[in-house]
Protein backbone atom coordinates (compact mmCIF):
# COMPACT_ATOMS: atom_id res chain seq x y z
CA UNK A 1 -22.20 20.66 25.62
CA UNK A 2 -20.88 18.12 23.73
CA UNK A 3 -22.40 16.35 20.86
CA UNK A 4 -22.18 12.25 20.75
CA UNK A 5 -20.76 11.08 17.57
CA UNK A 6 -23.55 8.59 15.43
CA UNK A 7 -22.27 6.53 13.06
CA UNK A 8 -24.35 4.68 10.98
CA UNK A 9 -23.69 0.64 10.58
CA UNK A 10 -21.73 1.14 7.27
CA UNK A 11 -19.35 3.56 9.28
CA UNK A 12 -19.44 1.75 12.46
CA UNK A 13 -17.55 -1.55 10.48
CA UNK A 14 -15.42 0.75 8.45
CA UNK A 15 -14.07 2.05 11.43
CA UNK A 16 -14.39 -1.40 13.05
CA UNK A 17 -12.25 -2.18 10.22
CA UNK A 18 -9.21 0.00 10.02
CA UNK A 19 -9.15 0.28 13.83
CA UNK A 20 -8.14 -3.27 14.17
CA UNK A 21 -6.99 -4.83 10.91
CA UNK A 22 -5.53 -1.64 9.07
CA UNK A 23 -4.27 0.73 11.91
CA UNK A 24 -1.56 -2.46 13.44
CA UNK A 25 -0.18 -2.06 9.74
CA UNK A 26 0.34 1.66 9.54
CA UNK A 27 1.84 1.67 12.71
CA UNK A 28 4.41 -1.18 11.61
CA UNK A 29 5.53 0.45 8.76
CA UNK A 30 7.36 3.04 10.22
CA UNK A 31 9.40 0.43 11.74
CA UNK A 32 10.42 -0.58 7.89
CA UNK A 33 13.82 -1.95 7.59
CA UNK A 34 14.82 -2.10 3.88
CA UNK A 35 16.15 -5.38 2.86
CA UNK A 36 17.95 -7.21 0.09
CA UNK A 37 14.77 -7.07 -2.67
CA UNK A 38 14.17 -3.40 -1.70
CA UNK A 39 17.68 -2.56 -3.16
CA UNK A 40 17.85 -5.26 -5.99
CA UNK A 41 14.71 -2.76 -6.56
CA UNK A 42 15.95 0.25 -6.43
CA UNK A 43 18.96 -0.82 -8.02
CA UNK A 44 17.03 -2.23 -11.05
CA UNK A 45 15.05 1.56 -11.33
CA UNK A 46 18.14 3.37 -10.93
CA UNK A 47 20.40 2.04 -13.83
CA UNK A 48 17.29 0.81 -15.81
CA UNK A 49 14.56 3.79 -15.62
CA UNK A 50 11.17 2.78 -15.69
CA UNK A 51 10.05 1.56 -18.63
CA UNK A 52 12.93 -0.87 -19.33
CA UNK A 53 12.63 -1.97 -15.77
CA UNK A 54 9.03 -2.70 -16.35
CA UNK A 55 10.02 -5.01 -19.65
CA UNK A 56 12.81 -6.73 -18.09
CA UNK A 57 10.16 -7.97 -15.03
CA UNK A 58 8.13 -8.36 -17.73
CA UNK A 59 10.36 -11.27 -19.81
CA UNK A 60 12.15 -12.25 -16.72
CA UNK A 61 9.93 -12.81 -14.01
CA UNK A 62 6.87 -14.28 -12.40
CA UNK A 63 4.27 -12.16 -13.23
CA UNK A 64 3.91 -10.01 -10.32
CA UNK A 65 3.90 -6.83 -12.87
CA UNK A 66 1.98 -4.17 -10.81
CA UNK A 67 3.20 -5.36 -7.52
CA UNK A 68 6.73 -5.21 -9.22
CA UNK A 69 5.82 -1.66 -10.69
CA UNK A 70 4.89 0.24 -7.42
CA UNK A 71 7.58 -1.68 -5.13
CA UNK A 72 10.53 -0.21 -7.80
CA UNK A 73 8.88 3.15 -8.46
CA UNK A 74 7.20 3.98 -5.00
CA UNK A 75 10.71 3.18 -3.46
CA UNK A 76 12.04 5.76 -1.38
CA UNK A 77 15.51 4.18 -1.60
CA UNK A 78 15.39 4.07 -5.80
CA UNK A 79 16.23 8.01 -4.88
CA UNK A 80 18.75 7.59 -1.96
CA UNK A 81 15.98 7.95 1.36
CA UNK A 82 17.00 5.42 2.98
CA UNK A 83 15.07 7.44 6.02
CA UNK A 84 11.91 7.24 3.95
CA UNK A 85 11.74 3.41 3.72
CA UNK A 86 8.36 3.22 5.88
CA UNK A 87 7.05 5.36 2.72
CA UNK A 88 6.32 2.45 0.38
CA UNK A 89 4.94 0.31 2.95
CA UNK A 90 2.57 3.02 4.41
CA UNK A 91 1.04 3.74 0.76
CA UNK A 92 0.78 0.28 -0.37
CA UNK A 93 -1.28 -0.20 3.17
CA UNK A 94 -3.22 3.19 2.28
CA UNK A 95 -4.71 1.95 -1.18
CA UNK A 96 -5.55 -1.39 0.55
CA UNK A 97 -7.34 0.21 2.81
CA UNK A 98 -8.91 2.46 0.60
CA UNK A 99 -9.83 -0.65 -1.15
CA UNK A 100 -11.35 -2.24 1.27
CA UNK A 101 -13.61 0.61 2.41
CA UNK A 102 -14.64 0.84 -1.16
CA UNK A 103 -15.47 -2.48 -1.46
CA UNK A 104 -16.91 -2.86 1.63
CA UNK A 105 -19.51 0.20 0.56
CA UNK A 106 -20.14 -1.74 -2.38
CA UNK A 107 -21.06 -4.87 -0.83
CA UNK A 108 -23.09 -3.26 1.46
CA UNK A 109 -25.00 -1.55 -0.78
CA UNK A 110 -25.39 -4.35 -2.96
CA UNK A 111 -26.78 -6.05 0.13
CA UNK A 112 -29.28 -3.75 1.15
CA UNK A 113 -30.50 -3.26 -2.24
C-alpha cells in the first residue's frame, strides 16, 4: 500500500544534514530576542536609508559589509515588527542552508567525477 521512500546517498546526507545541524537552528530562531545591535541596526536604516547606511559601515567599520547589509535591511524591527524578529534569523539560516546543500552537490559531484 505504501511506497518506501529511496533516497539516493547525495539525498540521504543532505537530509542527514539539515536534520541535525540546520533544523536545531530554525527551530531557535523563533525564540529571537532582539538586542542592543539589532536596534543600533534598525535605527541606523531608519534615519539613514540604505544606501547611506551602506557608506557609513562602509568608512566606519570593520568590514563586515554584506553581513552588515542583510542584518540592517532584512530587519524586521528597521519597520516596527518587533513580533517578526525570528524573521532575520530564520532567512539568514535558510541561505546557509541552501548553501550548504549546494555546495555539498558540488563536492559530490566533483568527487564522483
Amino acid at each position: 500500500m505504501y511506497k518506501a521512500i529511496r533516497l539516493n546517498p547525495l539525498q540521504f546526507l543532505s537530509f542527514f544534514i539539515f536534520i541535525y545541524t540546520i533544523f536545531p537552528f530554525i527551530v531557535l530562531s523563533f525564540y529571537n530576542v532582539p538586542l542592543g545591535d539589532d536596534f543600533w541596526y534598525a535605527e541606523s536604516f531608519r534615519t539613514n536609508g540604505f544606501w547611506k547606511t551602506q557608506l557609513k559601515f562602509y568608512y566606519e567599520w570593520s568590514g563586515r559589509y554584506i553581513a552588515s547589509a542583510t542584518i540592517s535591511t532584512l530587519n524586521p524591527i528597521s519597520f516596527g515588527y518587533f513580533n517578526l524578529s525570528f524573521v532575520h534569523p530564520l532567512l539568514l539560516i535558510s541561505g546557509f542552508a541552501f548553501a550548504l546543500n549546494h555546495f555539498i552537490k558540488n563536492v559530490v559531484v566533483f568527487l564522483i567525477f
